[in-house]
C-alpha atoms as a PDB file:
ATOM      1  CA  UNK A   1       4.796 -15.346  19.256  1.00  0.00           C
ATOM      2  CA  UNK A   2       2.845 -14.656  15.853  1.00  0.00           C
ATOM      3  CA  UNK A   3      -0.807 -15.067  16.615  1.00  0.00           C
ATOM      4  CA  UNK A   4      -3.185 -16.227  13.685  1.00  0.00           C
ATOM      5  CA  UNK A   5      -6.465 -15.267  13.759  1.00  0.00           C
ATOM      6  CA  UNK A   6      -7.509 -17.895  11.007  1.00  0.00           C
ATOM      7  CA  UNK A   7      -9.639 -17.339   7.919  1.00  0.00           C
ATOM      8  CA  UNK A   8     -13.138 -17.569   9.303  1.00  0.00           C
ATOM      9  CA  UNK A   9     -12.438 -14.362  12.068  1.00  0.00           C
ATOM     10  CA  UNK A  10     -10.180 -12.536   9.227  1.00  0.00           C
ATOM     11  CA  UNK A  11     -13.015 -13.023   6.630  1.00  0.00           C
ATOM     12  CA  UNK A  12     -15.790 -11.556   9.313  1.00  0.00           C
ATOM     13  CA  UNK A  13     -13.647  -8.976  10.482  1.00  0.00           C
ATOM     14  CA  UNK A  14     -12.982  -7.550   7.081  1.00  0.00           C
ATOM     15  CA  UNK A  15     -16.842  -8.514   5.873  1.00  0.00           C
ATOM     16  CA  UNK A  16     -18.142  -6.025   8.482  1.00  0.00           C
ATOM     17  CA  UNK A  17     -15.400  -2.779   6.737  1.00  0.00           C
ATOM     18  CA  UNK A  18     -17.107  -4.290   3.434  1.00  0.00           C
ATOM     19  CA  UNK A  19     -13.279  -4.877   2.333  1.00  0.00           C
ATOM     20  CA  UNK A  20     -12.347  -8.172   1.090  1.00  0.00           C
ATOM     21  CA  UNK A  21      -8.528  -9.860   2.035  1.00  0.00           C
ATOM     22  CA  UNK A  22      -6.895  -8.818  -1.437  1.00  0.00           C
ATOM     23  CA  UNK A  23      -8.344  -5.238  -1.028  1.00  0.00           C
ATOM     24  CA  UNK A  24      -7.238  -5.072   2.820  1.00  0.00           C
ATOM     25  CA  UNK A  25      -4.148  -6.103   1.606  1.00  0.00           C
ATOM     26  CA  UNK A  26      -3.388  -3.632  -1.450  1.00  0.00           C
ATOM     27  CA  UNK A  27      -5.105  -0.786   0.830  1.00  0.00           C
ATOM     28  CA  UNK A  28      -1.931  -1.684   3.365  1.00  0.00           C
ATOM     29  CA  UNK A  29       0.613  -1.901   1.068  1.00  0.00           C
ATOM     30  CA  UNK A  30      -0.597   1.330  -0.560  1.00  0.00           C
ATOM     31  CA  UNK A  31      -0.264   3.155   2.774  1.00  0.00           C
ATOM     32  CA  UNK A  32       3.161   1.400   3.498  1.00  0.00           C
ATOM     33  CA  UNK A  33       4.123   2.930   0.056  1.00  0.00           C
ATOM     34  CA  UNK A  34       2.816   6.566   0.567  1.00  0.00           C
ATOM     35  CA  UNK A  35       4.577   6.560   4.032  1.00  0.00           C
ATOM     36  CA  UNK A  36       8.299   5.278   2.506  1.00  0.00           C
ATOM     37  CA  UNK A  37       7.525   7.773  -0.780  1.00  0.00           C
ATOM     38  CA  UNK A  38       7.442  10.679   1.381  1.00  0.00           C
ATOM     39  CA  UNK A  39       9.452  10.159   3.909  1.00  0.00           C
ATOM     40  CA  UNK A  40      13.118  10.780   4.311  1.00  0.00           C
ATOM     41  CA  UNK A  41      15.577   9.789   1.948  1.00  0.00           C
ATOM     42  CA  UNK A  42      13.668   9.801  -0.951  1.00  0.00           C
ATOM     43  CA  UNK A  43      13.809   6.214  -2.360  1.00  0.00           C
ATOM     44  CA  UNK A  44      13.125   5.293  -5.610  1.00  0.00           C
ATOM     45  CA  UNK A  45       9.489   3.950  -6.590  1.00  0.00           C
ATOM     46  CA  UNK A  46      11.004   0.886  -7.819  1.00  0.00           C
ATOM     47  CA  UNK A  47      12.584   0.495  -4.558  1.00  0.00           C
ATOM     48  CA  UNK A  48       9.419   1.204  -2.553  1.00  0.00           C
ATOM     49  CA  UNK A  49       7.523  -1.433  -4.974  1.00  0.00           C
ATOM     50  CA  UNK A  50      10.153  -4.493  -4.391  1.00  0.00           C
ATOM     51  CA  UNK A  51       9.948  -3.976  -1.056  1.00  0.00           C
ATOM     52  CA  UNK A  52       5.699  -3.187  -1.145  1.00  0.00           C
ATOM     53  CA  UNK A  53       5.788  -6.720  -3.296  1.00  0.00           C
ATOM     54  CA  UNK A  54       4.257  -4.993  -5.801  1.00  0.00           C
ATOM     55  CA  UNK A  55       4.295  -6.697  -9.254  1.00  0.00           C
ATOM     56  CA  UNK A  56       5.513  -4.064 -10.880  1.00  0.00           C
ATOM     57  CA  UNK A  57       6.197  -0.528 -10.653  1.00  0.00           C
ATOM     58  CA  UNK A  58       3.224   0.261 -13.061  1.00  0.00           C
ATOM     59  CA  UNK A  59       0.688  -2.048 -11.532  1.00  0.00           C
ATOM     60  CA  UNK A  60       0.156  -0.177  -8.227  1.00  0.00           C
ATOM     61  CA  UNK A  61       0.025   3.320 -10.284  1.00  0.00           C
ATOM     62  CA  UNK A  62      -3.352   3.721 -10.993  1.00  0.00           C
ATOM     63  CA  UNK A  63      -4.423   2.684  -7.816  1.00  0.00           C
ATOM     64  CA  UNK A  64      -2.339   4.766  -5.727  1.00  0.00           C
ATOM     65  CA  UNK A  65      -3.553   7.733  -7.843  1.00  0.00           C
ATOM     66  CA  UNK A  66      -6.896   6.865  -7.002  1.00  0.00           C
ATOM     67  CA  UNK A  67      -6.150   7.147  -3.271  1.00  0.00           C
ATOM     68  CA  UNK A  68      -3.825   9.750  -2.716  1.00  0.00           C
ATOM     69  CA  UNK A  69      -3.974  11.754  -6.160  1.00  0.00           C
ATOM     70  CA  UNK A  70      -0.625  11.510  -7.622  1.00  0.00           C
ATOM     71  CA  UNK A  71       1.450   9.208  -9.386  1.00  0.00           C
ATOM     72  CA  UNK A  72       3.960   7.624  -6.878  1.00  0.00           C
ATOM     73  CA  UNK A  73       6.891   9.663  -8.635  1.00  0.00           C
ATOM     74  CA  UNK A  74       4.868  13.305  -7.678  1.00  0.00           C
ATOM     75  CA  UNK A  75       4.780  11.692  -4.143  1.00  0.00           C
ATOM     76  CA  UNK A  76       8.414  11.688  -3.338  1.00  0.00           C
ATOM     77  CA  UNK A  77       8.683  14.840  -4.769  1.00  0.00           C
ATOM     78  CA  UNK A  78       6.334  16.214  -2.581  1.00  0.00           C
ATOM     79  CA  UNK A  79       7.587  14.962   0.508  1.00  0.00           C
ATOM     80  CA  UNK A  80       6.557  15.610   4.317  1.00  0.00           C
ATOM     81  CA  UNK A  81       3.055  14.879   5.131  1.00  0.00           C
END
């Protein structure tokens, strides 16, 4: 069973974090990317975006910087956590 919380409840749930949906949303699939960059196996960040959905493997880049302070390439060769 999938349960759908509808729009109204995911719009005040994410209103109170002061994080709109398409921020909640990148912020996830930025964290879903970190984890698969450094984990085992080393996958390649073109992988990690298709399977992210990111647009691109250059979209994301700037972003992830932001958050975690390397490029997604310096993040698998970092590796651990």
């Amino acid at each position: 069973m999938v349960l759908d919380p509808g729009e109204p409840h995911l719009s005040r749930i994410l209103s109170q974090t002061g994080t709109g949906p398409a921020w909640a949303v990148l912020d996830r699939r930025l964290e879903v990317a970190h984890r698969l960059l450094r984990g085992p196996g080393r996958p390649a960040v073109s992988a990690v975006a298709a399977r992210c959905r990111s647009v691109s493997t250059s979209h994301p880049s700037p972003v992830f910087r932001e958050c975690y302070g390397v490029p997604p390439a310096e993040a698998c060769s970092v590796g651990g956590s």
